[in-house]
Structures are given as structure tokens and as C-alpha cells.
Protein backbone atom coordinates (compact mmCIF):
# COMPACT_ATOMS: atom_id res chain seq x y z
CA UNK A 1 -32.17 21.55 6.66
CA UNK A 2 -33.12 22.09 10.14
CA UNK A 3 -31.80 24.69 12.84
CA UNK A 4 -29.42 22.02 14.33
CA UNK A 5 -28.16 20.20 11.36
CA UNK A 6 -27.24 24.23 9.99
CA UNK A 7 -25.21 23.84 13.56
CA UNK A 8 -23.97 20.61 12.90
CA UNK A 9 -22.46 21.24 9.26
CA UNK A 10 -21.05 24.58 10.32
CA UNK A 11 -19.12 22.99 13.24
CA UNK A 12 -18.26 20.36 10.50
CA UNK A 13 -16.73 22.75 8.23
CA UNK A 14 -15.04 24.71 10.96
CA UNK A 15 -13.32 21.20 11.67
CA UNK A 16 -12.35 20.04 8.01
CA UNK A 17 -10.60 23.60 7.72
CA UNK A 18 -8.81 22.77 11.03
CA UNK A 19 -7.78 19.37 9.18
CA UNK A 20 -7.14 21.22 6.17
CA UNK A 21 -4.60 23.76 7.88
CA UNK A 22 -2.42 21.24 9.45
CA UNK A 23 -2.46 19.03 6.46
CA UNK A 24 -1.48 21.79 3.66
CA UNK A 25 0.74 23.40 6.11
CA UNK A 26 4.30 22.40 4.39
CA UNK A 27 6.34 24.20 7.03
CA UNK A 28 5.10 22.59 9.78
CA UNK A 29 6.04 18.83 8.30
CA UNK A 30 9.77 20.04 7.15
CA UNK A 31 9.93 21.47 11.01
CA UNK A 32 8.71 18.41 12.84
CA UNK A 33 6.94 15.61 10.96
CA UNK A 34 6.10 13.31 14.26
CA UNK A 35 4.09 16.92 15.52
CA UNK A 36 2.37 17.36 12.34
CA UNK A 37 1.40 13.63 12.62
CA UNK A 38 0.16 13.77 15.74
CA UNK A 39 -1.46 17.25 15.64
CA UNK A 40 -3.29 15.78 12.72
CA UNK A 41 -4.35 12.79 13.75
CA UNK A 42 -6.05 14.84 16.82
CA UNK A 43 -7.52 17.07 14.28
CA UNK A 44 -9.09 14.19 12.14
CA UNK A 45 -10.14 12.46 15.56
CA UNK A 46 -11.72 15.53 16.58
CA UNK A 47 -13.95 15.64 13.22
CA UNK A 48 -14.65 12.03 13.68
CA UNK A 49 -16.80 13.07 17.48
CA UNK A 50 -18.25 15.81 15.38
CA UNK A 51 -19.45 13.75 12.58
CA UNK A 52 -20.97 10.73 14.65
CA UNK A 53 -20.31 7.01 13.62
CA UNK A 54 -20.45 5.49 10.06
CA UNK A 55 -23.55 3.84 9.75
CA UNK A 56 -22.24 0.57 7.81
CA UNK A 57 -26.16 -0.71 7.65
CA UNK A 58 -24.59 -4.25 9.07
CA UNK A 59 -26.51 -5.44 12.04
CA UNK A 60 -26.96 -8.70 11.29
CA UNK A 61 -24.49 -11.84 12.28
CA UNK A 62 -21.84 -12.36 9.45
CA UNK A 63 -23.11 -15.93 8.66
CA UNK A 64 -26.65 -14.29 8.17
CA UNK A 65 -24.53 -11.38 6.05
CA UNK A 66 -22.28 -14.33 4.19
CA UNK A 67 -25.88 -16.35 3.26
CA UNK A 68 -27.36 -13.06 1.55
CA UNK A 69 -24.11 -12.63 -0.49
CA UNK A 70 -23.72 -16.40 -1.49
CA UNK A 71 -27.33 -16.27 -2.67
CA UNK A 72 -26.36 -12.90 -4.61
CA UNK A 73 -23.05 -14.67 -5.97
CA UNK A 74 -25.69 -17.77 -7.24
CA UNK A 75 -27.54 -15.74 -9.09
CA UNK A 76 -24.72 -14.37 -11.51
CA UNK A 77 -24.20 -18.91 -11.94
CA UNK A 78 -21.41 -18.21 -9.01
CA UNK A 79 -21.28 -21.63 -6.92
CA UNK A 80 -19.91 -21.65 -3.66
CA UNK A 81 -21.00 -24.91 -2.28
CA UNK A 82 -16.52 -26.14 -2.18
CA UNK A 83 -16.27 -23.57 0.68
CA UNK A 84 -17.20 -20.96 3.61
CA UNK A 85 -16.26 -17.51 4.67
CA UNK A 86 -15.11 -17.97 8.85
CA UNK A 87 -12.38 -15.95 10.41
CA UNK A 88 -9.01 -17.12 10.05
CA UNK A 89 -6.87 -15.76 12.87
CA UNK A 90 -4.77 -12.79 12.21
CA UNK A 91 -5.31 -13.15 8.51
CA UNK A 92 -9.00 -12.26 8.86
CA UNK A 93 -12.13 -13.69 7.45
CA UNK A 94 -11.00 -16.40 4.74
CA UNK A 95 -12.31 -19.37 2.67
CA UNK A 96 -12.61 -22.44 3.88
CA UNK A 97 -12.68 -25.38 1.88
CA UNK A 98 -16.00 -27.48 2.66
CA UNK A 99 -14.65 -30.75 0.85
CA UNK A 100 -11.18 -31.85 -0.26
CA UNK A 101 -9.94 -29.49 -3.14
CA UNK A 102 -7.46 -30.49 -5.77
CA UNK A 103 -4.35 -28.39 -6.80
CA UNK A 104 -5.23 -27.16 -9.88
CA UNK A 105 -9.06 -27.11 -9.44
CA UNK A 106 -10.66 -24.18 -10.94
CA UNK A 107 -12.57 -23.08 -7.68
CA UNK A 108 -13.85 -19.46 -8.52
CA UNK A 109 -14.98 -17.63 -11.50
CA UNK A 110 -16.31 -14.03 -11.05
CA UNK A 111 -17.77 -12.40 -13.96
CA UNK A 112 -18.13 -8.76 -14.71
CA UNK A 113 -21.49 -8.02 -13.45
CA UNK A 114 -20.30 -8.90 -10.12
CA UNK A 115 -17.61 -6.27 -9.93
CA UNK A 116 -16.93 -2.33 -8.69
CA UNK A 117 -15.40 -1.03 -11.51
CA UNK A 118 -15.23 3.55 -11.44
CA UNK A 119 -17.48 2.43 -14.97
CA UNK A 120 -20.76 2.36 -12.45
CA UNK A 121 -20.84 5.96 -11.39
CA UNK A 122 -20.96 6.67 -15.52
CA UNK A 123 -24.30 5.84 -15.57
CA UNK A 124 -24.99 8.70 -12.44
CA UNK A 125 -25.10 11.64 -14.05
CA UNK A 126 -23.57 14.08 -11.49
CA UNK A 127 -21.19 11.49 -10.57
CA UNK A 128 -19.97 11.59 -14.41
CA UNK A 129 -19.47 15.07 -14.82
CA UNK A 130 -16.97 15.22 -11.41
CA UNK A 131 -15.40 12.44 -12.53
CA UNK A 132 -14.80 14.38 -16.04
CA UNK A 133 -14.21 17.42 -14.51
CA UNK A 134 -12.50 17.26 -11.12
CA UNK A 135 -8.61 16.84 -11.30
CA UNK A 136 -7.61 14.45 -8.55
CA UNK A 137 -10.33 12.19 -9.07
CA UNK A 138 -9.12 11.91 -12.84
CA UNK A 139 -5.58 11.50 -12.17
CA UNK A 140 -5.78 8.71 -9.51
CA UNK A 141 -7.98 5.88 -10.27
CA UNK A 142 -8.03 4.49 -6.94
CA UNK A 143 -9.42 7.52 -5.80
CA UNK A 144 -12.40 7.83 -7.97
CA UNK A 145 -12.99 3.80 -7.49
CA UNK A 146 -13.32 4.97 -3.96
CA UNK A 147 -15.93 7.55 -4.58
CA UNK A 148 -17.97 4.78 -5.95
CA UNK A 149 -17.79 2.81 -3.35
CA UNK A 150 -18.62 5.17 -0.76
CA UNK A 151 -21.82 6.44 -2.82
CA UNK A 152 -22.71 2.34 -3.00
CA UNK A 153 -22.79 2.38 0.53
CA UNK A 154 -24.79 5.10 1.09
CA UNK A 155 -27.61 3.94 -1.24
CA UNK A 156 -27.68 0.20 1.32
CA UNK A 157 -29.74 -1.99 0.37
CA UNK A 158 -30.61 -0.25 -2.97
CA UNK A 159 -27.64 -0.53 -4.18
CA UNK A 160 -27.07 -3.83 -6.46
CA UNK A 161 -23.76 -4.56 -4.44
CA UNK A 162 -25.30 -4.22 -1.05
CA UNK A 163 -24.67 -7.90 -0.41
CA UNK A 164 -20.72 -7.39 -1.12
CA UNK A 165 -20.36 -4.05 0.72
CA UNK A 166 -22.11 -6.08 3.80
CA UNK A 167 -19.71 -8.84 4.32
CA UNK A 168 -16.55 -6.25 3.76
CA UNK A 169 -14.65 -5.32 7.03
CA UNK A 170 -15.92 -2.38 8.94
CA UNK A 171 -11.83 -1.66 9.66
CA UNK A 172 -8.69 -2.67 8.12
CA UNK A 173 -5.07 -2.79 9.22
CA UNK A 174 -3.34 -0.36 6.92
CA UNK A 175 -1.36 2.95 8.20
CA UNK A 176 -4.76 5.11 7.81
CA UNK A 177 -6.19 3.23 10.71
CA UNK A 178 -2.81 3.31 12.51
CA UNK A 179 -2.29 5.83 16.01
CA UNK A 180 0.72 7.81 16.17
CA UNK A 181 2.54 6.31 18.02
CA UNK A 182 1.80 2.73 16.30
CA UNK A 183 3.18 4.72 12.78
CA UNK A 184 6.53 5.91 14.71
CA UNK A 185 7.20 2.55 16.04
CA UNK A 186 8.48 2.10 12.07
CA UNK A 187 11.45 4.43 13.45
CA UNK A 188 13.94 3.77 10.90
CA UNK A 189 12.51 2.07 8.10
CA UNK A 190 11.86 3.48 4.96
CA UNK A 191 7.96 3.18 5.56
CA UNK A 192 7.48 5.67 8.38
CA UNK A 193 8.34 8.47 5.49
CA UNK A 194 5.51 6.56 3.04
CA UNK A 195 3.32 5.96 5.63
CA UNK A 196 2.96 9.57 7.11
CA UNK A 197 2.95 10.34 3.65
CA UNK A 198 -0.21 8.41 2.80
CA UNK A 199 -1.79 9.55 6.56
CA UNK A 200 -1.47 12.97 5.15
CA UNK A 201 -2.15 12.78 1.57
CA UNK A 202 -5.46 11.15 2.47
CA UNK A 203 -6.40 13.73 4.49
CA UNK A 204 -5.97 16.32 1.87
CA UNK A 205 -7.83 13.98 -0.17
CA UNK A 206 -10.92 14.25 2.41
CA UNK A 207 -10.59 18.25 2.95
CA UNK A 208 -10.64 18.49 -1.47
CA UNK A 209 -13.27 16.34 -1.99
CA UNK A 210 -15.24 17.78 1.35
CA UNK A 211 -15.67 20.86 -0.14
CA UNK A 212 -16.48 19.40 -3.69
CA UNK A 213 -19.67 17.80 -1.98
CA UNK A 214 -19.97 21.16 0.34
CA UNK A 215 -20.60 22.93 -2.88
CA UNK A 216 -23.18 21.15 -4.27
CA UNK A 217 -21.21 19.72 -6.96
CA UNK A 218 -22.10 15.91 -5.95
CA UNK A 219 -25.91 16.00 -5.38
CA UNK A 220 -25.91 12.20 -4.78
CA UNK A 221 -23.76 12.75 -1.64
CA UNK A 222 -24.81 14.84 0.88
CA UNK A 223 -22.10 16.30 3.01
CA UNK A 224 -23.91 15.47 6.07
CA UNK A 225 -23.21 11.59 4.74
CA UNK A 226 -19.50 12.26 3.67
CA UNK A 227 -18.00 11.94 6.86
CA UNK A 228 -13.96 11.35 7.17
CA UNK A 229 -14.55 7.55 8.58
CA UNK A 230 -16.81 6.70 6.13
CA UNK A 231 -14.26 7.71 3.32
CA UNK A 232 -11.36 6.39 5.26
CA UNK A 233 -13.38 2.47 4.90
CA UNK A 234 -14.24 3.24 1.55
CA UNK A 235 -10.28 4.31 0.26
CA UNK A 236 -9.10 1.36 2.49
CA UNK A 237 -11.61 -1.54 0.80
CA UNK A 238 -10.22 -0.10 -2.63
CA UNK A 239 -6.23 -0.46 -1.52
CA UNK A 240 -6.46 -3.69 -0.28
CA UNK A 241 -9.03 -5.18 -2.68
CA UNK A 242 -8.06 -3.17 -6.28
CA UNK A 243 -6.60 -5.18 -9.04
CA UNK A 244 -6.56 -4.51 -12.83
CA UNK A 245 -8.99 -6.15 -14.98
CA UNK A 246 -9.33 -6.03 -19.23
CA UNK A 247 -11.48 -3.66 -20.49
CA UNK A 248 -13.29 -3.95 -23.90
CA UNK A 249 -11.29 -1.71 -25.32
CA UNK A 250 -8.38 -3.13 -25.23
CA UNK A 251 -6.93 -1.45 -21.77
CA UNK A 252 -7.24 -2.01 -18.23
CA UNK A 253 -8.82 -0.74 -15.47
CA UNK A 254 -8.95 -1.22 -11.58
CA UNK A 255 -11.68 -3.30 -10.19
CA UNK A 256 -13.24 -5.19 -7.10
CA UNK A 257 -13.83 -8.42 -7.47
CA UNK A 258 -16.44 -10.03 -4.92
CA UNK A 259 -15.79 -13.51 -3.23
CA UNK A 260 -12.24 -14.03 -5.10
CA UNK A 261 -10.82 -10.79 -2.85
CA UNK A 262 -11.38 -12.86 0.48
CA UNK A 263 -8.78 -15.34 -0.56
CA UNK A 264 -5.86 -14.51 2.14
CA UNK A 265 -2.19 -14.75 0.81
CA UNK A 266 0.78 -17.64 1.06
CA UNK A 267 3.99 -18.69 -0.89
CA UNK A 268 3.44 -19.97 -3.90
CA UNK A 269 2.48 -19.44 -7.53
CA UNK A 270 0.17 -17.29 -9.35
CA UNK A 271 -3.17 -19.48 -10.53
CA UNK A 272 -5.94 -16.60 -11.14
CA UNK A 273 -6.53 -15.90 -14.95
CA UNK A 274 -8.93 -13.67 -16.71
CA UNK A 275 -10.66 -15.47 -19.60
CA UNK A 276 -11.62 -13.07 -21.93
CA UNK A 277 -13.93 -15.38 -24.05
CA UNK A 278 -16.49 -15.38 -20.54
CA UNK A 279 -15.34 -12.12 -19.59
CA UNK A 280 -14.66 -13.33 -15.63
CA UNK A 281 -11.74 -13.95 -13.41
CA UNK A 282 -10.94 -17.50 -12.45
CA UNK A 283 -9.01 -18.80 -9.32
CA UNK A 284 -7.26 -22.07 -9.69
CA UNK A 285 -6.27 -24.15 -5.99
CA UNK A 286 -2.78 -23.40 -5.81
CA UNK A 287 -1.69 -26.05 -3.75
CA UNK A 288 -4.26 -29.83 -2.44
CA UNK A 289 -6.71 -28.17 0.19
CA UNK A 290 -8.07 -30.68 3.05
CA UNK A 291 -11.77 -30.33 3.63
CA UNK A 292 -11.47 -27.60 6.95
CA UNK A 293 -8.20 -26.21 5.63
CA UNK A 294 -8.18 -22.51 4.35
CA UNK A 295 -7.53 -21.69 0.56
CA UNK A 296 -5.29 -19.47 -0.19
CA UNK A 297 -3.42 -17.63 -2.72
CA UNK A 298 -0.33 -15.92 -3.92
CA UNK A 299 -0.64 -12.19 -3.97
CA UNK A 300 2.30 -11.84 -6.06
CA UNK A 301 6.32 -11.15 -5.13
CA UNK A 302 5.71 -7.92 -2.80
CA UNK A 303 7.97 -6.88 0.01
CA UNK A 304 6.70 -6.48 3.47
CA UNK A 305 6.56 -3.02 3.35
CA UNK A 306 4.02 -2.95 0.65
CA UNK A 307 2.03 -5.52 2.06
CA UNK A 308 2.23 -3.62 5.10
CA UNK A 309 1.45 -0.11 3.16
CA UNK A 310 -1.34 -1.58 1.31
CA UNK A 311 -2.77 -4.81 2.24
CA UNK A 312 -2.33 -4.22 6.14
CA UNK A 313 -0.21 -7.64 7.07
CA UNK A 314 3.87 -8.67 7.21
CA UNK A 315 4.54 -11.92 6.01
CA UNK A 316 7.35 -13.82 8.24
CA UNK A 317 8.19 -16.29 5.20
CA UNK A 318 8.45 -13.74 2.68
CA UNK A 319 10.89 -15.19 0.12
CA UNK A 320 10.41 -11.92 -2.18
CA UNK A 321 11.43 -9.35 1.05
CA UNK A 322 13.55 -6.77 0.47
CA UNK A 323 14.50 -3.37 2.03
CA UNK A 324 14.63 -0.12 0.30
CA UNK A 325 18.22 2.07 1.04
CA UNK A 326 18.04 5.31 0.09
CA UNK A 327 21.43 7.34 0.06
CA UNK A 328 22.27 10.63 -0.74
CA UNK A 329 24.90 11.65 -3.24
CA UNK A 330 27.57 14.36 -2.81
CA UNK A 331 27.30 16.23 -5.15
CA UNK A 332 29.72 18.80 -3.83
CA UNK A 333 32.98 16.71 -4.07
CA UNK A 334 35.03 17.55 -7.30
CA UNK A 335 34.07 14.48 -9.20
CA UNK A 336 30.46 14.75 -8.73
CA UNK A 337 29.65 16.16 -12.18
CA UNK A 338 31.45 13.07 -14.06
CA UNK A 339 30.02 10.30 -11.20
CA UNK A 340 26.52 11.40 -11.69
CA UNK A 341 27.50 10.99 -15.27
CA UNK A 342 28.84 7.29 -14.97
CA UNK A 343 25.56 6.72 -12.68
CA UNK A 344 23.26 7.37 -15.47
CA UNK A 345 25.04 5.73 -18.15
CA UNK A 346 24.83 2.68 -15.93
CA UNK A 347 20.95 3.10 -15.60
CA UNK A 348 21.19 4.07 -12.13
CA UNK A 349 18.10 6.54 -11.62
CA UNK A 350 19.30 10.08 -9.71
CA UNK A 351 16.34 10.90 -7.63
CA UNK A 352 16.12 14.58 -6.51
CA UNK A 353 14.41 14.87 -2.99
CA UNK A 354 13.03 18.07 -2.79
CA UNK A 355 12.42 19.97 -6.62
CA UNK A 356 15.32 20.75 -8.96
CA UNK A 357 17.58 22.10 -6.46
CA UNK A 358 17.53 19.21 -3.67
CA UNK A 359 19.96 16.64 -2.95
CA UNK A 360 20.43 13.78 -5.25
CA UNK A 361 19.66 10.05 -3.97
CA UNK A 362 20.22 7.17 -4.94
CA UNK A 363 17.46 4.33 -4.39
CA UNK A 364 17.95 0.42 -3.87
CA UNK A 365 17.88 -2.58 -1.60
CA UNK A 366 18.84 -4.94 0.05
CA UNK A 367 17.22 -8.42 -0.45
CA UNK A 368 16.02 -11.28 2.17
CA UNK A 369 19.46 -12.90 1.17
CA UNK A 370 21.29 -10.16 2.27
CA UNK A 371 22.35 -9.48 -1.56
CA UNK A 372 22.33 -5.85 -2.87
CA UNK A 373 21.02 -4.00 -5.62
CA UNK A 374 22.42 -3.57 -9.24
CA UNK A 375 22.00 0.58 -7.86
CA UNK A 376 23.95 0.20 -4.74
CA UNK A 377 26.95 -1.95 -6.31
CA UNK A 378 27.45 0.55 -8.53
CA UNK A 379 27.27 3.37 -6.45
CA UNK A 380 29.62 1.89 -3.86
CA UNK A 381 31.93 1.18 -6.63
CA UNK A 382 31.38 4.58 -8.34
CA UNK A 383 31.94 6.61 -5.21
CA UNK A 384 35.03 4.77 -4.79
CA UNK A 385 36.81 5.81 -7.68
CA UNK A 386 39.87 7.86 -8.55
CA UNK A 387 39.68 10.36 -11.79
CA UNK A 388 41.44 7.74 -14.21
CA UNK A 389 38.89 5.27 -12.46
CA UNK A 390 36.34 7.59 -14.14
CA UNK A 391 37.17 8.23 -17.05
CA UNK A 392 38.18 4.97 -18.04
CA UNK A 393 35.09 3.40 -17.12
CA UNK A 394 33.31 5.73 -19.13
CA UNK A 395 35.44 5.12 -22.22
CA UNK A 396 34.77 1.61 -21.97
CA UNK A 397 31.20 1.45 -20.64
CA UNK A 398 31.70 -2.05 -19.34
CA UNK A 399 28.96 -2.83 -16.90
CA UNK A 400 29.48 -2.10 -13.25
CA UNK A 401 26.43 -3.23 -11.72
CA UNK A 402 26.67 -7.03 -11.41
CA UNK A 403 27.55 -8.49 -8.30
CA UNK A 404 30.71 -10.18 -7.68
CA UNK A 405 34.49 -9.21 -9.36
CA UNK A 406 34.06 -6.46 -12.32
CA UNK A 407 37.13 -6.92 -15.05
CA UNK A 408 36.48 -3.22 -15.06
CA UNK A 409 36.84 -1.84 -11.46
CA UNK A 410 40.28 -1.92 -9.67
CA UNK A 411 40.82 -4.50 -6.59
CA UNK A 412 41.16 -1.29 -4.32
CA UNK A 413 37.91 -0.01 -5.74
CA UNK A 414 36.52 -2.70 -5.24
CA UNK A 415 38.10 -2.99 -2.08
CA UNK A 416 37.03 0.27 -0.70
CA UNK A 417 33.55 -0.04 -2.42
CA UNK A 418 32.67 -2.69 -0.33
CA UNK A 419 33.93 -0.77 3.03
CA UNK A 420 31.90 2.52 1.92
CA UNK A 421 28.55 0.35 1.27
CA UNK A 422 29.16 -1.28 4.81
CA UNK A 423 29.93 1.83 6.24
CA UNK A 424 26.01 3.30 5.22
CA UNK A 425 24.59 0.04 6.10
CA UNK A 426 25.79 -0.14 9.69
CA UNK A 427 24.43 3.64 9.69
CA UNK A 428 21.00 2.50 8.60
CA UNK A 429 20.73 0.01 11.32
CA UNK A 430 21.69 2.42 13.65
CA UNK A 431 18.04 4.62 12.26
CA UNK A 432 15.99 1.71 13.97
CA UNK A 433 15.31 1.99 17.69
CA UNK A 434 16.58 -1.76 18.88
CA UNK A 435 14.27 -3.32 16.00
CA UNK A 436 16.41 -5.87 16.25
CA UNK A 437 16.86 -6.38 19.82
CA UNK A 438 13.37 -6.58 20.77
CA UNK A 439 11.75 -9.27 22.87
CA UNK A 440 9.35 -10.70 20.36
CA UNK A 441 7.26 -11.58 23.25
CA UNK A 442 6.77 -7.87 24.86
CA UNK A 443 4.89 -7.06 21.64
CA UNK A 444 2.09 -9.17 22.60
CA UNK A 445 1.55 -6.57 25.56
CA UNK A 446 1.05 -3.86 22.71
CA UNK A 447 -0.98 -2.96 19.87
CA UNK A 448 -1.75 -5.64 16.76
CA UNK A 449 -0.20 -2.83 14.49
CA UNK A 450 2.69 -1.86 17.04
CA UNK A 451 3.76 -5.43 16.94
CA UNK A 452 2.96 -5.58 12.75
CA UNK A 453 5.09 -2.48 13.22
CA UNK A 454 8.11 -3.58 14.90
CA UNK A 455 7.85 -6.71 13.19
CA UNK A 456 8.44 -5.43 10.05
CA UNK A 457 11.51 -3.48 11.41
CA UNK A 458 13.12 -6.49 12.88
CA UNK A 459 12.87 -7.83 8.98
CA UNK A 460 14.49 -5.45 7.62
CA UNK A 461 17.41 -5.35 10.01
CA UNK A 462 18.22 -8.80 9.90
CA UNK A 463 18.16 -8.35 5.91
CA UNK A 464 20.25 -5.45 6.13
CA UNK A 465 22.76 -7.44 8.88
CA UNK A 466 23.11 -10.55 6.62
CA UNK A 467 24.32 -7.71 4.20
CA UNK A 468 26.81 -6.53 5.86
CA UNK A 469 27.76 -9.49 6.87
CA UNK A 470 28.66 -10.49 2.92
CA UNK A 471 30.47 -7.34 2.53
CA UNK A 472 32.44 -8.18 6.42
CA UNK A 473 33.74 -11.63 4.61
């Protein structure tokens, strides 16, 4: 290592322990968590400059890119003469079918060979060992599927997956690529929490796993190559690409599976299989595709704010929406002891926030019908009760989380259940900053992921509104 690259990896260091301070820093998140955001987001911009750019090794046009991986896709008997990769508005690059498709047509089969599974770094022997030895990368799969994927791309066009890794996006749309001020527009949902969250706990991922590769522990990876953007793409193609596939063993593990992971998401129906016998994934048309038309698929009923958290988009049309209402218990009034009691015996989970000693929440939702959760009945009704209300209902242990009138809970319980659950609701809509008062139209003067942002907000409002609404009538 030359004079300046001695320079260059000591200023590199220097900045990683910068990153590291703000990101292990718990005071300074429990004091001000917008500060810590931003102060970390300069920190992690600040290595970026230091480290240079990414080197993605992908010059070329995508249509010369997309030829080079259909010819590596034909070799493993993949055919992919029924469509084409072209971009596909907001949704990204997509398939599009090349002749008319029939509903029900198996159009894709991917077998093994083709696929990133954490299996590949096995067979590197240094790559084995961390993966044996190093705790985070054993407890989170994701993680370590990462760490493959990275190494993959820093081997180009040796690597036997070069073709894949080429035609992959050089950014996504997830929180990790979000600014600051793009996460805080989420003011009020439950996602701003989760997303700084997974801002943060991927940057303590980079500063670990930094100074794994600092110490010589990864010889395949050099740290000068390990830069923070480089494992931002790599974590990002693994959460918005991983799904589980059998193993031969019986078990499952997370994979990437080339070609069938460019299918963008609609309504519908799930029609991907794994067949065992060939040892492959198969997509089935979900719905008659025109010739031009894109193909798409159903990525399963998710909520916006996981599609948002992990696959980087908000679905308008989502018929499986729903908003997560959090809401803590007091645990101070008399009755608390004997409530928390009747909670759990009703299979309400009692989440503590912070350790043994914090406050005690209760977690549900609020679907795109406005109905509530099985959690959030029964706590309304719960918190509503008198002593003999109690008691009674624990004697009995008739069910008090269905919807609708309970033979078991009182008319003024009931009554003032469905007051106290309104009351909470109209204070969660009060959390969001005018979500749903925006001018749809002002967002087109902002960011894509400001508007994704807000967009997702105003969703969850008017699900939370129809709510209260039902509990109004």
C-alpha cells in the first residue's frame, strides 16, 4: 500500500468512527432523534466524498446489459423469447410481454444454479469461517446474503453472476437512500420510528463489519473496496429482491432469484410455485397479458408501510392496507394488575417499549375498511371496565375481541369503549402534519420519496378517519 492510499484509509477510519459515534450514541437518539438523523446522515455523506464512487462495472447501455444476461439465462435452458426488460414508469424496469400471454401460462422457471443463495460464499474459505464465526452475520440472514453479494460485485466479470449483478439498479427507493428531511415527511406514521430505525441500524451494520474487513479478517475484501455506498446497494438488492426458497434439507433459506425478481407488483393472486422435482421456481401469468402490456405479479397481502420499508413503492389500490396503532397502557391506575391480566388471557400481546421496566403497549390496526383490530377492541373494551366488569369477564373467559355486540361486555362498556378508542384515534391523526390535507398536486414540486412519503401518510389517515367514523355512528 502506497503513501497516499496509507492517507486515504486513515482518513477512512477516522470517518467510520465519526459514523460509529453518532450511531452507538443511545443518548443522543432518546434526546432528539430528527438531530441524530440528520447528524448522521451528514456523517455517512461525509464518508461517502472520502471513499469516492462505487464502481458498479456498468458502462454499457441496459439493452446491451439485458442481451448479456438473457444469453446467461439461455444457457441454464431459461427462455425469454415471451418478453423484454424496458422501464416501466415509476415501477421501474419491468417485463414486457413480446406476444399475447395467457392467464395461467407458465412464463418463467429459474433453477438453482441461477440463484444468490449465502450457500456461495461456503465454498470461499475466509468467507466461511466469518460467516461461522462472526455474530451478526449469523443471526441475520439478510445480512450475510448481503456480504455475498457485495463480494460478487467486486470480483465483475469473474464472478458467475456478473450478468445479473449488471442489469440490477445502481439505486433503489427504500428509507436507506432517503434524505432527512424526505424520512420526517412520515411525521406521524408509525414508519418514521422503523425507518430511522433501519437508517441507523444499517449504519452500525457498516461501522461492525468495517472493522471486521479493517482487521484482516475478510482477505477477499479489501477495505479500500468496502465502501458505505457500495454496501448500502448491496443490503438494498437483498431487501427488495430476498425470498425463501427449499433447501435440500428439508428447510429454507433466503435467495435471489434472477429474471423472476424484475416482475413489478399488482392485485391479484399468488401464481409462483417451487417444484421441487426440477428444483426451480416457476411464475405462472396471473391475469391475460396483451403483446406490449407489462406482466406482473402479486407480491403477497403487505401493507404500504412494508412495501414502503422494504420494497421502496406505496400501492394506491392496496386492498390488504392497514395502519399500525400503537397505545400505551396505564399501568398506574388501580386495575392495571387484573386488566393486563384479562389482556393476556385474551391473546392480546403486552409489548414493553424500553427493557423490563418501560411502559406497556399495546399493538394493532386499523384496516383499509376502517375496521379495527381483534387487539384494539379489546383493549377499548378492557380499559372501559368497572371491577365487577373484571372479574366477571375473567370468570367466564368469553371472548372479547370480535367486532360487533359481545354477550359479555355491558352496553355502557361498550358504550364508553367505543368513545375511548375514538378518543386515541382522533389523537393519532392529530401526529400527522396535514397528511391529509395536502394538495396532491404540490408533491409533484418535491422529491419522488417526499411525495412516496406523504403519500403513504395520506393512506393511513383516511384509514384511520373511516375508523372513526364507524365508531362516530
Amino acid at each position: 500500500m502506497g503513501g497516499r492510499d496509507r492517507v486515504r484509509v486513515k482518513r477512512v477510519s477516522e470517518l467510520v468512527s465519526s459514523l460509529e459515534a453518532v450511531a452507538f450514541t443511545e443518548a443522543k437518539w432518546e434526546r432528539d432523534r430528527v438531530g441524530a438523523l440528520r447528524d448522521l446522515v451528514r456523517a455517512e455523506e461525509e464518508l461517502i466524498r472520502a471513499q469516492g464512487g462505487v464502481g458498479m462495472g456498468a458502462s454499457r447501455s441496459f439493452g446491451d446489459r439485458w442481451e448479456v444476461f438473457e444469453e446467461w439465462a439461455n444457457k441454464f435452458g431459461v427462455d425469454t423469447a415471451a418478453f423484454r426488460a424496458e422501464k416501466c414508469g415509476d415501477q421501474g424496469v419491468g417485463l414486457v410481454a413480446e406476444r399475447d400471454i395467457r392467464l395461467g401460462e407458465k412464463l418463467i422457471h429459474v433453477p438453482r444454479q441461477m440463484m444468490i443463495t449465502a450457500d456461495i460464499a461456503l465454498k470461499n474459505a475466509d468467507m466461511a469461517h466469518l460467516f461461522q464465526t462472526d455474530i451478526l452475520l449469523r443471526r441475520i440472514e439478510s445480512l450475510a446474503l448481503s456480504m455475498c453479494v457485495l463480494r460478487e460485485r467486486l470480483l465483475g466479470s469473474q464472478s458467475n453472476f456478473a450478468p445479473y449483478l449488471d442489469i440490477l439498479p445502481h439505486e433503489f427507493s427504500t428509507p436507506l437512500w432517503f434524505t432527512p428531511d424526505e424520512i420526517v415527511a412520515l411525521k406521524g406514521s408509525p414508519v418514521l420510528d422503523k425507518a430511522t430505525n433501519r437508517v441507523r441500524g444499517h449504519a452500525r451494520q457498516y461501522c461492525h463489519l468495517y472493522n471486521v474487513v479493517k482487521s484482516g479478517a475478510l482477505p477477499s475484501i479489501p477495505p479500500t473496496q468496502f465502501t458505505f455506498e457500495l454496501f448500502r446497494w448491496a443490503v438494498s438488492v437483498v431487501m427488495t429482491r430476498q425470498n425463501m426458497v427449499p433447501t435440500s434439507t428439508g428447510g429454507e433459506s433466503l435467495a435471489l432469484i434472477p429474471l423472476w425478481d424484475m416482475i413489478n407488483h399488482s392485485q391479484g393472486e399468488y401464481t409462483t410455485q417451487y417444484d421441487l422435482a426440477r428444483d426451480q421456481v416457476e411464475f405462472f401469468a396471473m391475469t391475460d397479458t396483451p403483446r406490449d402490456k407489462q406482466i406482473l405479479m402479486f407480491y403477497g397481502p403487505r401493507p404500504n408501510s412494508e412495501l414502503l420499508l422494504h420494497a421502496g413503492f406505496v400501492h394506491g389500490e392496496n386492498l390488504h392496507d392497514a395502519v399500525e396503532v400503537r397505545i400505551e397502557v396505564d399501568t398506574k391506575e388501580p386495575l392495571a394488575r387484573v386488566k393486563l391480566l384479562l389482556l393476556e388471557k385474551q391473546g392480546v400481546e403486552l409489548v414493553k417499549s424500553y427493557g423490563e421496566n418501560g411502559p406497556v403497549q399495546v399493538i394493532g390496526s386499523v384496516d383499509v375498511n376502517g375496521q379495527l383490530s381483534k387487539e384494539l377492541v379489546a383493549l377499548g373494551r378492557v380499559v372501559s371496565m368497572e371491577k365487577a366488569d373484571v372479574e366477571a369477564a375473567l370468570r367466564s373467559g368469553s371472548s372479547l375481541i370480535e367486532t360487533g355486540r359481545s354477550e359479555c361486555v355491558r352496553e355502557q362498556v361498550e358504550a364508553e369503549s367505543r368513545v375511548w378508542l375514538k378518543k386515541i384515534l382522533e389523537e393519532k391523526l392529530a401526529e400527522y402534519e396535514d397528511a391529509g390535507n395536502d394538495d396532491e398536486e404540490s408533491d409533484e414540486v418535491q422529491t419522488q420519496f417526499y411525495a412516496m412519503a406523504r403519500s403513504l401518510c395520506r393512506l393511513e389517515v383516511a384509514m384511520i378517519r373511516k375508523a372513526v367514523g364507524i365508531l362516530s355512528s
